[in-house]
Protein backbone atom coordinates (compact mmCIF):
# COMPACT_ATOMS: atom_id res chain seq x y z
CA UNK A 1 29.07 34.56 25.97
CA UNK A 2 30.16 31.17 25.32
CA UNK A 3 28.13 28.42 27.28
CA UNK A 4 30.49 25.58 28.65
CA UNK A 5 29.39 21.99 26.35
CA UNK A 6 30.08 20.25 30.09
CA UNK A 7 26.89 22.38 31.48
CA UNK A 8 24.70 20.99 28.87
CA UNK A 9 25.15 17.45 28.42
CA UNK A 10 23.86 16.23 32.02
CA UNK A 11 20.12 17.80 30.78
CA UNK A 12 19.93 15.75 26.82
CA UNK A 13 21.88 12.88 28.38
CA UNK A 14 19.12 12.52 31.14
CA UNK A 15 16.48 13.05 28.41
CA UNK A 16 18.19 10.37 26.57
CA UNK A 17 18.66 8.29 29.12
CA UNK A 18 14.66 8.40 29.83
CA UNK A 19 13.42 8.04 26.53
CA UNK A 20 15.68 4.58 26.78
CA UNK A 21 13.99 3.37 30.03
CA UNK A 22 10.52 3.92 28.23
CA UNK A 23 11.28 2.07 25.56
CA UNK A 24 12.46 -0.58 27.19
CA UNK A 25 9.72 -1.15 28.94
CA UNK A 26 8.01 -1.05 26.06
CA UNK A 27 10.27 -3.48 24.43
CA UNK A 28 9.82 -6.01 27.69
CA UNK A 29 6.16 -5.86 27.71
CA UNK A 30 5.99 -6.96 23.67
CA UNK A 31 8.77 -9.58 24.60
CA UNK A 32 6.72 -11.15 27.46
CA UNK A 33 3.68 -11.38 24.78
CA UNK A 34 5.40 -13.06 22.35
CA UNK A 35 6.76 -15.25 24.94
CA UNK A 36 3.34 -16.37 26.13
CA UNK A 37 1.92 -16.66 22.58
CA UNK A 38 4.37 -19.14 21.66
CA UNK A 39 3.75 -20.83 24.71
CA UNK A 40 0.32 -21.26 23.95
CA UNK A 41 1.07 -22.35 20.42
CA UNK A 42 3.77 -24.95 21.94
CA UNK A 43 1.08 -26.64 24.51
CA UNK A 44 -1.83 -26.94 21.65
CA UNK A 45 -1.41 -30.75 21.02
CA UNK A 46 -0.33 -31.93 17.63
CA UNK A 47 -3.53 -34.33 17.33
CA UNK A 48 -6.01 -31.35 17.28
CA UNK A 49 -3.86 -29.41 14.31
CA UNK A 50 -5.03 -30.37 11.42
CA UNK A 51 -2.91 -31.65 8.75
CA UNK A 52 -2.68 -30.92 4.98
CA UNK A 53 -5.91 -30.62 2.71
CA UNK A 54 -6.56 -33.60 1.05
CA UNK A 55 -6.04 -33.78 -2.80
C-alpha cells in the first residue's frame, strides 16, 4: 500500500514550521541583548574611557 506524499507533508511541514517560530524567538531575544549592550556601551561617556597606556 502506497501512502499518498500529499498526506504527509502537512505533519513535517508543521513540525518545521514550529521548530522556526522557536528559533526565532530565540534569535529576537539574543538580538534585543545585543541591542541594549551596545546601547550601554554608546551612552558610557568618552571622558571616563581611558585612553592608551602610556609609554
Amino acid at each position: 500500500m502506497r501512502i499518498a506524499p500529499a498526506r504527509l507533508a502537512p505533519g513535517p511541514a508543521g513540525l518545521l514550521a514550529a521548530t522556526a517560530a522557536v528559533a526565532g524567538q530565540r534569535e529576537d531575544t539574543r538580538a534585543n541583548d545585543a541591542v541594549r549592550v551596545v546601547r550601554q556601551i554608546q551612552s558610557i561617556p568618552e571622558s571616563s574611557i581611558p585612553g592608551p597606556p602610556a609609554g
